[in-house]
PDB file of N, CA and C in Angstrom:
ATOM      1  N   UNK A   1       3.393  36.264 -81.609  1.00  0.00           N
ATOM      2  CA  UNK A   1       2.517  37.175 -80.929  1.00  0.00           C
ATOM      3  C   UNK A   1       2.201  36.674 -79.518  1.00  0.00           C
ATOM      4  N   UNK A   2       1.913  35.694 -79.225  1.00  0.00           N
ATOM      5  CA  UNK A   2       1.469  35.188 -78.164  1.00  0.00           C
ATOM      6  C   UNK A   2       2.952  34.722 -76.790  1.00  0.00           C
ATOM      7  N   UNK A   3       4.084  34.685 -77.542  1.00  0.00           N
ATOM      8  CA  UNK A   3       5.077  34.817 -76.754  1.00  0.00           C
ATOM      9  C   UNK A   3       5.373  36.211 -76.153  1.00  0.00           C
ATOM     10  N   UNK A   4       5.309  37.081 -77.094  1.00  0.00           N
ATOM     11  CA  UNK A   4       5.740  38.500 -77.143  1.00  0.00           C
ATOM     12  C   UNK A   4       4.271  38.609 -76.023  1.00  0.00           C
ATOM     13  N   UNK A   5       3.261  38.673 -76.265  1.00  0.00           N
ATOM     14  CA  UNK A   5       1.820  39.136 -75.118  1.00  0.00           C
ATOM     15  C   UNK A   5       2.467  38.595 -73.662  1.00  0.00           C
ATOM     16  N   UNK A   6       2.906  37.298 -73.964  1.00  0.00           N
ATOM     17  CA  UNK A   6       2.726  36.568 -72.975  1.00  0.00           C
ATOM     18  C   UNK A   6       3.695  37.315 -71.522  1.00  0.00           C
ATOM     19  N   UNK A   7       5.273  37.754 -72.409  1.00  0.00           N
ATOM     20  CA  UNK A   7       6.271  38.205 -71.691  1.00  0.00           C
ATOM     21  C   UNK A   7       5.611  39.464 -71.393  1.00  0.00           C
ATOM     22  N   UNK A   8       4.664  40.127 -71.656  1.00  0.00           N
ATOM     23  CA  UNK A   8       4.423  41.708 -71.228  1.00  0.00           C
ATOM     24  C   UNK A   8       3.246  41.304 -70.262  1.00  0.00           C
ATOM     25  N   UNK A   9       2.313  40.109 -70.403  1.00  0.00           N
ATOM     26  CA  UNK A   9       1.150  40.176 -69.401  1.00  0.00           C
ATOM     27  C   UNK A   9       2.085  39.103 -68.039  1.00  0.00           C
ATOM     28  N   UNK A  10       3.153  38.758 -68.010  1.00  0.00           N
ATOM     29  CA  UNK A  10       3.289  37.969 -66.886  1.00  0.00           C
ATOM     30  C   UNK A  10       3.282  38.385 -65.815  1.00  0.00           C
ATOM     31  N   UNK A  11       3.616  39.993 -65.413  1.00  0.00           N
ATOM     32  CA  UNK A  11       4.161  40.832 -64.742  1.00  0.00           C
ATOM     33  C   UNK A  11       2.775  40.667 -63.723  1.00  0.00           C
ATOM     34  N   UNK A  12       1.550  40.618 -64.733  1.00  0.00           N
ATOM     35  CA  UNK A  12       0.561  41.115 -64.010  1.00  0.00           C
ATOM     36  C   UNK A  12      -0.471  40.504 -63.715  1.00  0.00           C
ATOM     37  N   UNK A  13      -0.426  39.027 -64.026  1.00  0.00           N
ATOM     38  CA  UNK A  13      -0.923  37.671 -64.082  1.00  0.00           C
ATOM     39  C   UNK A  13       0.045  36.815 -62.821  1.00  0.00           C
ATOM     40  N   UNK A  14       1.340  36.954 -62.907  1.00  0.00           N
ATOM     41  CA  UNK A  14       1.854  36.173 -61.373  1.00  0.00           C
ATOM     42  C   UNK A  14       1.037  36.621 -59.871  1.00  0.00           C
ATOM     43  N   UNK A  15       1.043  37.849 -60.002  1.00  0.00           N
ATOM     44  CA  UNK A  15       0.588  38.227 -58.526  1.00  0.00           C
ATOM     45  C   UNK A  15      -0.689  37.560 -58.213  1.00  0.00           C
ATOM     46  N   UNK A  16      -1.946  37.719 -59.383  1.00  0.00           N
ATOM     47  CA  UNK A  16      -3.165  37.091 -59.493  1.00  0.00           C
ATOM     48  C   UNK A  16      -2.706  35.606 -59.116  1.00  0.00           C
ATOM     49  N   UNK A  17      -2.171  34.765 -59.984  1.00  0.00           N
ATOM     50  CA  UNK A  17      -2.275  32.999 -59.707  1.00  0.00           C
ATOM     51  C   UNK A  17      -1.751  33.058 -57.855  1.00  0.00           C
ATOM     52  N   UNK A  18      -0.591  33.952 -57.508  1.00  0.00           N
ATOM     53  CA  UNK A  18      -0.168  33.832 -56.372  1.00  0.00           C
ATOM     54  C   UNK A  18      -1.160  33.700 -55.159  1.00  0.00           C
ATOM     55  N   UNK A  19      -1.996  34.983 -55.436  1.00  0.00           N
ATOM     56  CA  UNK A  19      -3.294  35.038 -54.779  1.00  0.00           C
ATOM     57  C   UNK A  19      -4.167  33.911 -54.776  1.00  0.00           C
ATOM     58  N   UNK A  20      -4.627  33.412 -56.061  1.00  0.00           N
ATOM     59  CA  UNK A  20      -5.457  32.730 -56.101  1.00  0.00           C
ATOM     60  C   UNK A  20      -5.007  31.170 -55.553  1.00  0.00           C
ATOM     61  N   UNK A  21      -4.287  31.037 -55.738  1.00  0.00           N
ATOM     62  CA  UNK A  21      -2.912  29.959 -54.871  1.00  0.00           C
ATOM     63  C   UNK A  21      -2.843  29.761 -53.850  1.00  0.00           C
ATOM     64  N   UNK A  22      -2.782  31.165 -52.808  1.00  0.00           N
ATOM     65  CA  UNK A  22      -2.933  31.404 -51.426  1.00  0.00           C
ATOM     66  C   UNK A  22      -4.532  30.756 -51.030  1.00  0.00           C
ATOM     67  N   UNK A  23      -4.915  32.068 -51.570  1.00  0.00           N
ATOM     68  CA  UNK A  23      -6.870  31.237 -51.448  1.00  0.00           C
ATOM     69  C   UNK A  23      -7.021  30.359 -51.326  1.00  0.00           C
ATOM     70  N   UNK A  24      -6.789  29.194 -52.270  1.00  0.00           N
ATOM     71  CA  UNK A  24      -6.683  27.960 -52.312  1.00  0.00           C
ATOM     72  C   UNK A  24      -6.617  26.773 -51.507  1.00  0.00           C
ATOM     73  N   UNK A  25      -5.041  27.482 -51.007  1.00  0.00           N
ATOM     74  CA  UNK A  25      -4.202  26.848 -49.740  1.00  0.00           C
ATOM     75  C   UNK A  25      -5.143  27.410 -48.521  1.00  0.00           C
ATOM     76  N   UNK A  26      -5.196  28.027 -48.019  1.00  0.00           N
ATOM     77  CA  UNK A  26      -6.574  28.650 -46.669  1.00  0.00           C
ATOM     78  C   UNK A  26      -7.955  27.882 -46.864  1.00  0.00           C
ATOM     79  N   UNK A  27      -8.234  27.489 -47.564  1.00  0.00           N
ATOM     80  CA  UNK A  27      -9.661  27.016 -47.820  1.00  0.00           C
ATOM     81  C   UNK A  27      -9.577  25.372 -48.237  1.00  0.00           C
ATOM     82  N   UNK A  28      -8.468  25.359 -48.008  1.00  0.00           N
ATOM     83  CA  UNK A  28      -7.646  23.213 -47.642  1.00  0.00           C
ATOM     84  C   UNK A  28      -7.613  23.437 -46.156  1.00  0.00           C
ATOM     85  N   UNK A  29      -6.917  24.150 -45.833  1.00  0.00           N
ATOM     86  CA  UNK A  29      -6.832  24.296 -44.264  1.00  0.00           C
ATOM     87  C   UNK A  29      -7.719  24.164 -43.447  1.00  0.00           C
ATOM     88  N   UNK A  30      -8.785  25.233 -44.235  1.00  0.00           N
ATOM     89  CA  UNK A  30     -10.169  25.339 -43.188  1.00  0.00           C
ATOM     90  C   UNK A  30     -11.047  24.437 -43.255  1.00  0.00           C
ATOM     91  N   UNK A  31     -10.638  23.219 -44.392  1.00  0.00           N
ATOM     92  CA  UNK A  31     -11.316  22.104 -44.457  1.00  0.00           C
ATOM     93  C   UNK A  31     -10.972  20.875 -43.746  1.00  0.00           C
ATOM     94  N   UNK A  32      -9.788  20.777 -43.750  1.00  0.00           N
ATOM     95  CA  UNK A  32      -9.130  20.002 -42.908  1.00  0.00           C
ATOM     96  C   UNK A  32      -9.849  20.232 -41.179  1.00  0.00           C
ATOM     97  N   UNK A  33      -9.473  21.409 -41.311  1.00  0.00           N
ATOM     98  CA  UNK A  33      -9.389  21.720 -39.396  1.00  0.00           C
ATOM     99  C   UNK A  33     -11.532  21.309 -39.422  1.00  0.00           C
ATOM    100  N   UNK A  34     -12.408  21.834 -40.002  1.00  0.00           N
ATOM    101  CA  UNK A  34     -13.290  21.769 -39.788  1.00  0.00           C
ATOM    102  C   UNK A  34     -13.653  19.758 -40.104  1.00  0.00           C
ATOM    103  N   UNK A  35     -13.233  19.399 -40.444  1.00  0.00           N
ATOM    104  CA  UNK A  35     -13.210  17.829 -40.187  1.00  0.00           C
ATOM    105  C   UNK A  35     -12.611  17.104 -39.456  1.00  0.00           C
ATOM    106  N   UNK A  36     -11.359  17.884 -38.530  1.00  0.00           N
ATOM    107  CA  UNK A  36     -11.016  16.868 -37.657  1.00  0.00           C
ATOM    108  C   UNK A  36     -11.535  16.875 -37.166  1.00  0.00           C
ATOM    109  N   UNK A  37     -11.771  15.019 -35.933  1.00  0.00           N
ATOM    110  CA  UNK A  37     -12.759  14.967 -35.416  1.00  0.00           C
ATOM    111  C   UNK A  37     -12.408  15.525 -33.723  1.00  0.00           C
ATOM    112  N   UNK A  38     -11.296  15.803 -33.363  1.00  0.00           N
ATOM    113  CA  UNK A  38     -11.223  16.595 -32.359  1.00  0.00           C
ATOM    114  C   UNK A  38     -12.117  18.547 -32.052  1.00  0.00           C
ATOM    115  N   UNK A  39     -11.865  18.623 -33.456  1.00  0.00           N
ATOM    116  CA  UNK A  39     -12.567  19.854 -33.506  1.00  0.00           C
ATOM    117  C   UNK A  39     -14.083  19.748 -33.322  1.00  0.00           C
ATOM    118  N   UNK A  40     -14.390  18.421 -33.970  1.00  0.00           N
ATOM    119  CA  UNK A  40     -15.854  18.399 -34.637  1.00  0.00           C
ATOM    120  C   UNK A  40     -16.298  18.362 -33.068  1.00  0.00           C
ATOM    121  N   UNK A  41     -15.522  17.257 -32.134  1.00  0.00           N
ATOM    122  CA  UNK A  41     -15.923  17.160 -30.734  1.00  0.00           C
ATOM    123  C   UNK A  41     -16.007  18.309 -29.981  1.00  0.00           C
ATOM    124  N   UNK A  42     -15.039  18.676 -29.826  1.00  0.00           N
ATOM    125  CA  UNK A  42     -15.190  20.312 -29.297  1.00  0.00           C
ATOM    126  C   UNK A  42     -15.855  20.978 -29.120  1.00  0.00           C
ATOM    127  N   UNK A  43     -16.490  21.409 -30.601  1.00  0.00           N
ATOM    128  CA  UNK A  43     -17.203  21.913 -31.398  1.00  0.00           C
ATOM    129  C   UNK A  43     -19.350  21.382 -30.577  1.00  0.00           C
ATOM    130  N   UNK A  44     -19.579  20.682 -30.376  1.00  0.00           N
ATOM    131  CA  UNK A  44     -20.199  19.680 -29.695  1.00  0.00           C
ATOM    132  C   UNK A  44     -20.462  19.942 -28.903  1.00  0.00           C
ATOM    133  N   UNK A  45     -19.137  19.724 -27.790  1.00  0.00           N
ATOM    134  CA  UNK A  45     -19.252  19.640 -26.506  1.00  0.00           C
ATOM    135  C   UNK A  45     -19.502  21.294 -26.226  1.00  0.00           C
ATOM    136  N   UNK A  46     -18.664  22.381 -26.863  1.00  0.00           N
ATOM    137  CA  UNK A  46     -19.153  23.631 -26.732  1.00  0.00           C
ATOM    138  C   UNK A  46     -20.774  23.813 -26.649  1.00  0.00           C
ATOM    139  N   UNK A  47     -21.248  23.241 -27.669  1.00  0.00           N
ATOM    140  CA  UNK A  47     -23.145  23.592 -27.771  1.00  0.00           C
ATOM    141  C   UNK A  47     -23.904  22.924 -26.783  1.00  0.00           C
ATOM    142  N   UNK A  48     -23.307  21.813 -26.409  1.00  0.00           N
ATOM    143  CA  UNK A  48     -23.929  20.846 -25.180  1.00  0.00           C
ATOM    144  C   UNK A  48     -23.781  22.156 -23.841  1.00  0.00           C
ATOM    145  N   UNK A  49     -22.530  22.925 -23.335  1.00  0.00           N
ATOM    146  CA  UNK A  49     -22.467  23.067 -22.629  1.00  0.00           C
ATOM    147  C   UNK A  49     -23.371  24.573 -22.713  1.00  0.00           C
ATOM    148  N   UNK A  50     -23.483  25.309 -23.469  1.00  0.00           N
ATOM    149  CA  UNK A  50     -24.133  26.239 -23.952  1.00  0.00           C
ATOM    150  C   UNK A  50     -25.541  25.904 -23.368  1.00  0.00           C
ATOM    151  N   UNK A  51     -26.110  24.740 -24.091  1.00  0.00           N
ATOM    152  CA  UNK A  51     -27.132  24.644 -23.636  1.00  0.00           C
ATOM    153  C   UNK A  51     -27.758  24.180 -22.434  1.00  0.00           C
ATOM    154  N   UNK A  52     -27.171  23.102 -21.523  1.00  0.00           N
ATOM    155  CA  UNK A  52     -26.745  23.069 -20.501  1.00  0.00           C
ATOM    156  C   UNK A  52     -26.892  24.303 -19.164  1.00  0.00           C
ATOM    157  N   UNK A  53     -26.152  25.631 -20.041  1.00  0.00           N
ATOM    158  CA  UNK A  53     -26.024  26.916 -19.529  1.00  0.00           C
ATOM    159  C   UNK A  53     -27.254  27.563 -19.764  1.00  0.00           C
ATOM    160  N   UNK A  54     -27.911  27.151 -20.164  1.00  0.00           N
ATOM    161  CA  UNK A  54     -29.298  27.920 -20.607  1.00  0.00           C
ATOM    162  C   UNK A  54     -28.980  28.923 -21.615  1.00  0.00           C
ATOM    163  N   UNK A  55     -28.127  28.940 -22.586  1.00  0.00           N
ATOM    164  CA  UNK A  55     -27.495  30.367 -23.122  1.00  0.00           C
ATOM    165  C   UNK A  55     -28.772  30.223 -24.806  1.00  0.00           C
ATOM    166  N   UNK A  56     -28.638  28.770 -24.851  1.00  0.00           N
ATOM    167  CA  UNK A  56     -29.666  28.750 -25.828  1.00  0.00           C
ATOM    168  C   UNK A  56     -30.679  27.621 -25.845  1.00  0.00           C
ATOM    169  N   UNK A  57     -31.631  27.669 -26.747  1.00  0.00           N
ATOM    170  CA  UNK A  57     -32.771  26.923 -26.787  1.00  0.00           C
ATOM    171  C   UNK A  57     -32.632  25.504 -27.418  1.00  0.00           C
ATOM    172  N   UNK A  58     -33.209  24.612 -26.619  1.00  0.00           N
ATOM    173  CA  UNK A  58     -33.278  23.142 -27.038  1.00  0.00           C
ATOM    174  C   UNK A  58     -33.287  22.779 -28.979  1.00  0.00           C
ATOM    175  N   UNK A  59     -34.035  24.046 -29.540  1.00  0.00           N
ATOM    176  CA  UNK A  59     -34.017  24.285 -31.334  1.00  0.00           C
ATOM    177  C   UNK A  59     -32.885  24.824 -31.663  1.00  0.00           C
ATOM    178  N   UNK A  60     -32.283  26.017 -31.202  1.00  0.00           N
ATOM    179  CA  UNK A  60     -30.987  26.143 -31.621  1.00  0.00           C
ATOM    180  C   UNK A  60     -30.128  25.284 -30.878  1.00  0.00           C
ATOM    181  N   UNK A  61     -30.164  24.243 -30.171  1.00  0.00           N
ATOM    182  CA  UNK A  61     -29.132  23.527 -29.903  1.00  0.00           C
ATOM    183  C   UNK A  61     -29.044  22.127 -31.019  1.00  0.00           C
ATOM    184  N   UNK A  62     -29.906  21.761 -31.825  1.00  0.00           N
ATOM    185  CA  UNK A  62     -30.521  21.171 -32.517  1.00  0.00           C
ATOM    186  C   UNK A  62     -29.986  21.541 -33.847  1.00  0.00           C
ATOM    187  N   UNK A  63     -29.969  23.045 -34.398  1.00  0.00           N
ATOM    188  CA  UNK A  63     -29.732  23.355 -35.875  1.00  0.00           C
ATOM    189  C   UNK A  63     -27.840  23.531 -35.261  1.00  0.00           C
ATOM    190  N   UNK A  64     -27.354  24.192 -34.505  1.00  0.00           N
ATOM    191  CA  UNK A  64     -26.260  24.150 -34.282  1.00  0.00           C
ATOM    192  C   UNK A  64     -25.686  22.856 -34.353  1.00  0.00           C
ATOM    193  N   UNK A  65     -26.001  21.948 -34.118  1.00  0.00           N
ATOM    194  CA  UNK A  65     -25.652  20.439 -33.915  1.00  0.00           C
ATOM    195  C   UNK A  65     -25.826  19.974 -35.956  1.00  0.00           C
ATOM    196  N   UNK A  66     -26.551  19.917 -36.293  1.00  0.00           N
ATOM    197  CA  UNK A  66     -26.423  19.540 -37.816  1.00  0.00           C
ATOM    198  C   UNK A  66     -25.674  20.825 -37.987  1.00  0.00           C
ATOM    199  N   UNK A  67     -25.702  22.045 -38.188  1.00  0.00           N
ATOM    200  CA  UNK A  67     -24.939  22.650 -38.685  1.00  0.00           C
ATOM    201  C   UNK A  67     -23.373  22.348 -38.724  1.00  0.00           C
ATOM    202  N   UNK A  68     -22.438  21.767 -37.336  1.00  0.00           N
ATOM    203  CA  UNK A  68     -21.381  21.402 -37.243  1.00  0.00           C
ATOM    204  C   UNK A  68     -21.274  19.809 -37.999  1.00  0.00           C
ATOM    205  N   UNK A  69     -22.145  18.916 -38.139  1.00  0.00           N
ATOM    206  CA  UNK A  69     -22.152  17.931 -38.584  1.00  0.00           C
ATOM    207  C   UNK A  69     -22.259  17.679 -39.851  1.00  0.00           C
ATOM    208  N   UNK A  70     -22.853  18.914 -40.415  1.00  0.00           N
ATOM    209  CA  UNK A  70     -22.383  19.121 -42.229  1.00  0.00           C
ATOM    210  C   UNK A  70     -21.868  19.642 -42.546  1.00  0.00           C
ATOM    211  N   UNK A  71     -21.098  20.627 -41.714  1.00  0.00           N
ATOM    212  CA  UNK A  71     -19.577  21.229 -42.115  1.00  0.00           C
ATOM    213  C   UNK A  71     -18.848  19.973 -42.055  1.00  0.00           C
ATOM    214  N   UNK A  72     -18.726  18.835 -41.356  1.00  0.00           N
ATOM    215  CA  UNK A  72     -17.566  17.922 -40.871  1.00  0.00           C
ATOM    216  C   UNK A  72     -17.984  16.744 -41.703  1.00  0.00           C
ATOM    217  N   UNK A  73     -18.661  17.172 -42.918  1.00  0.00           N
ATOM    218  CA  UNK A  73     -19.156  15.671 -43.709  1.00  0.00           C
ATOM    219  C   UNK A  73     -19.303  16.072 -45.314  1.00  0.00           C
ATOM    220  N   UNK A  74     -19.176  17.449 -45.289  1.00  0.00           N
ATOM    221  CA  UNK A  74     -19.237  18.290 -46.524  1.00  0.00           C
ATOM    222  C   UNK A  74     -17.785  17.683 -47.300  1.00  0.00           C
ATOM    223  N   UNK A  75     -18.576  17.519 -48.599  1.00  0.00           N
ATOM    224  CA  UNK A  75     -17.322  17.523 -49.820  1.00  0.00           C
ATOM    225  C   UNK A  75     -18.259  17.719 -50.457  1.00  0.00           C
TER     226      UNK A  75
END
């Protein structure tokens, strides 16, 4: 029974793992890139210059700053 199920549900169970596979793989990626530390710098130097620019406030330059620093430390 469970061979016989198995050959009739594969059809419609591959596409799902494929997906969920993909997902997977994108959300390694976006972990990676959000920890290198070139990005993390970047990332930084963008809000420094922001603020700098007057574009935002000494507090949001502050939560923006931990915010990038626990994306880049998160596991």
């Amino acid at each position: 029974m469970g061979l016989i199920s198995g050959i009739f549900t594969w059809p419609l169970t591959l596409p799902v793992r494929g997906l969920i596979r993909l997902a997977e793989m994108i959300q390694e990626q976006v972990e990676r890139e959000t920890r290198n530390p070139a990005t993390v710098r970047r990332k930084l130097e963008e809000i420094e210059a922001m603020r700098a620019a007057g574009e935002i406030s000494e507090e949001e330059e502050r939560r923006a700053v931990e915010q990038v620093l626990r994306m880049a430390t998160r596991r």
